[in-house]
Protein backbone atom coordinates (compact mmCIF):
# COMPACT_ATOMS: atom_id res chain seq x y z
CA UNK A 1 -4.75 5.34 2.26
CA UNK A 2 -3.08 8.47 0.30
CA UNK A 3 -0.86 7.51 -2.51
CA UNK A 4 1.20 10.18 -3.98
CA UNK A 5 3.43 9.53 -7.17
CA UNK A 6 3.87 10.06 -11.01
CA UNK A 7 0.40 11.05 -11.09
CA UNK A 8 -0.25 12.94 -8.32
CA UNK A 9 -2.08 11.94 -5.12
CA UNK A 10 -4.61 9.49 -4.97
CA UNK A 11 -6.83 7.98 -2.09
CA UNK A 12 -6.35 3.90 -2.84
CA UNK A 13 -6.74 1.03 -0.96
CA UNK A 14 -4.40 -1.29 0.99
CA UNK A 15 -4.26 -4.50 0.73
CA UNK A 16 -2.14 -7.87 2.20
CA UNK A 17 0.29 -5.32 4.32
CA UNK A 18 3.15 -6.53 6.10
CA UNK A 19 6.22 -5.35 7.23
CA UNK A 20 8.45 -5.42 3.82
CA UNK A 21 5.26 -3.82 1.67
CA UNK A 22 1.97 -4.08 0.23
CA UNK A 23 -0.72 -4.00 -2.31
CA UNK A 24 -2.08 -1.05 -3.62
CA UNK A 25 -5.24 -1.17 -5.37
CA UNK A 26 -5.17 1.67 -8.17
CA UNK A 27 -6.00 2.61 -11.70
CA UNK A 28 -3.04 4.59 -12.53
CA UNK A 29 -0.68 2.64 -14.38
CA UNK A 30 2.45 2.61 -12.68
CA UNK A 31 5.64 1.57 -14.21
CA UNK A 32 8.40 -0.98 -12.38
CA UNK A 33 10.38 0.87 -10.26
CA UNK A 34 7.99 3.79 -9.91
CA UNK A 35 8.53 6.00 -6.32
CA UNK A 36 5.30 6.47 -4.03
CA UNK A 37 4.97 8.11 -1.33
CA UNK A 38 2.50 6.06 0.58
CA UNK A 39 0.48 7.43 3.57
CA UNK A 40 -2.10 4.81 6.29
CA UNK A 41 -3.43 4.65 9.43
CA UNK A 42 -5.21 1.69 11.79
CA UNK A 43 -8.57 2.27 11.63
CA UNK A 44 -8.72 3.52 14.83
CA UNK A 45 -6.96 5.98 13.42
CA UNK A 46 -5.23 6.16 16.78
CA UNK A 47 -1.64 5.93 14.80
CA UNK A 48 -0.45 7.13 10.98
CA UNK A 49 2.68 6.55 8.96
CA UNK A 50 3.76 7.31 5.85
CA UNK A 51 6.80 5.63 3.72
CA UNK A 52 8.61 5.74 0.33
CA UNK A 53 7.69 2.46 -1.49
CA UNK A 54 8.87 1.06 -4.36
CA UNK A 55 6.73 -0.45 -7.03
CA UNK A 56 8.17 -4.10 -7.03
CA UNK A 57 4.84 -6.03 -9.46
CA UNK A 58 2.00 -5.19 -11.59
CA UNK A 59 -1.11 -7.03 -11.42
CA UNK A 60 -3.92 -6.58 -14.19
CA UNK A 61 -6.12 -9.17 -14.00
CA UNK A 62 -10.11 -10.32 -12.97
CA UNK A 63 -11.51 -12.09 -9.69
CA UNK A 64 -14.31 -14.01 -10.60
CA UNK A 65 -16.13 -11.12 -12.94
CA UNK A 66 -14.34 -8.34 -11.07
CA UNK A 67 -10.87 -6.75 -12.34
CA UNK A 68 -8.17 -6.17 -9.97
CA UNK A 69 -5.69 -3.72 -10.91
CA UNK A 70 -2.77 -2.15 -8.59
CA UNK A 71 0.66 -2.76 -7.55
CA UNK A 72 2.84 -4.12 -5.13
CA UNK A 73 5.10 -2.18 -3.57
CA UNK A 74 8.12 -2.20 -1.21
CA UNK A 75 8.69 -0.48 1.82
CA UNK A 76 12.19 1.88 1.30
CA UNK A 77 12.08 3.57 4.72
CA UNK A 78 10.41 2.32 7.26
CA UNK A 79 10.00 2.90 11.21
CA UNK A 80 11.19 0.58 13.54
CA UNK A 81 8.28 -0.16 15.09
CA UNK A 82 6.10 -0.62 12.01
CA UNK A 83 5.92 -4.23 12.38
CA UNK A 84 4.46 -4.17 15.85
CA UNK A 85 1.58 -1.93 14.28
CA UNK A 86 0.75 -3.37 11.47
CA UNK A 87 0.24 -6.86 13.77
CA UNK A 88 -2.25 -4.71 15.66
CA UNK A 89 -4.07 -4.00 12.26
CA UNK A 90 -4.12 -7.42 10.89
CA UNK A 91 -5.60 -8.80 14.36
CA UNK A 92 -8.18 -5.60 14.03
CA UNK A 93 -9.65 -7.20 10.79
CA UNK A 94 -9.18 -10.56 10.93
């Protein structure tokens, strides 16, 4: 997944998506409120979207001995069918 925002675009990873937003695992710290352009596919790669997000939390914390660091986010504009896809994805990997 491509992330692009106050610091420029980054390749991150997506986490827990559904149709209102996700989590974006990232280093960068990004402030409440903060605007992302956020860019995925299904791993098919047979479909892509990308939407504005909003950052909505921060986590900063550890898993066991491993830190987890990132940010949820909001979707702003979304397509209509988005929710229909990202079912797809989740069934892909579960």
């Amino acid at each position: 997944m491509l992330v692009e925002g106050p610091f420029g675009l980054r390749r991150c990873i997506a986490r827990d998506i559904s149709s209102r937003g996700l989590f974006i695992e990232t280093w960068d710290e990004l402030p409440l409120g903060s605007e992302l352009r956020v860019t995925f596919s299904l791993p098919d790669g047979s479909w892509e979207m990308t939407a504005r997000c909003v950052v909505r939390h921060i986590v900063d914390t550890r898993i066991g001995s491993e830190p987890l660091r990132g940010v949820g986010v909001s979707f702003e504009e979304i397509e209509e069918d988005l929710t229909d896809h990202i079912s797809v994805g989740r069934r892909l990997h579960a």
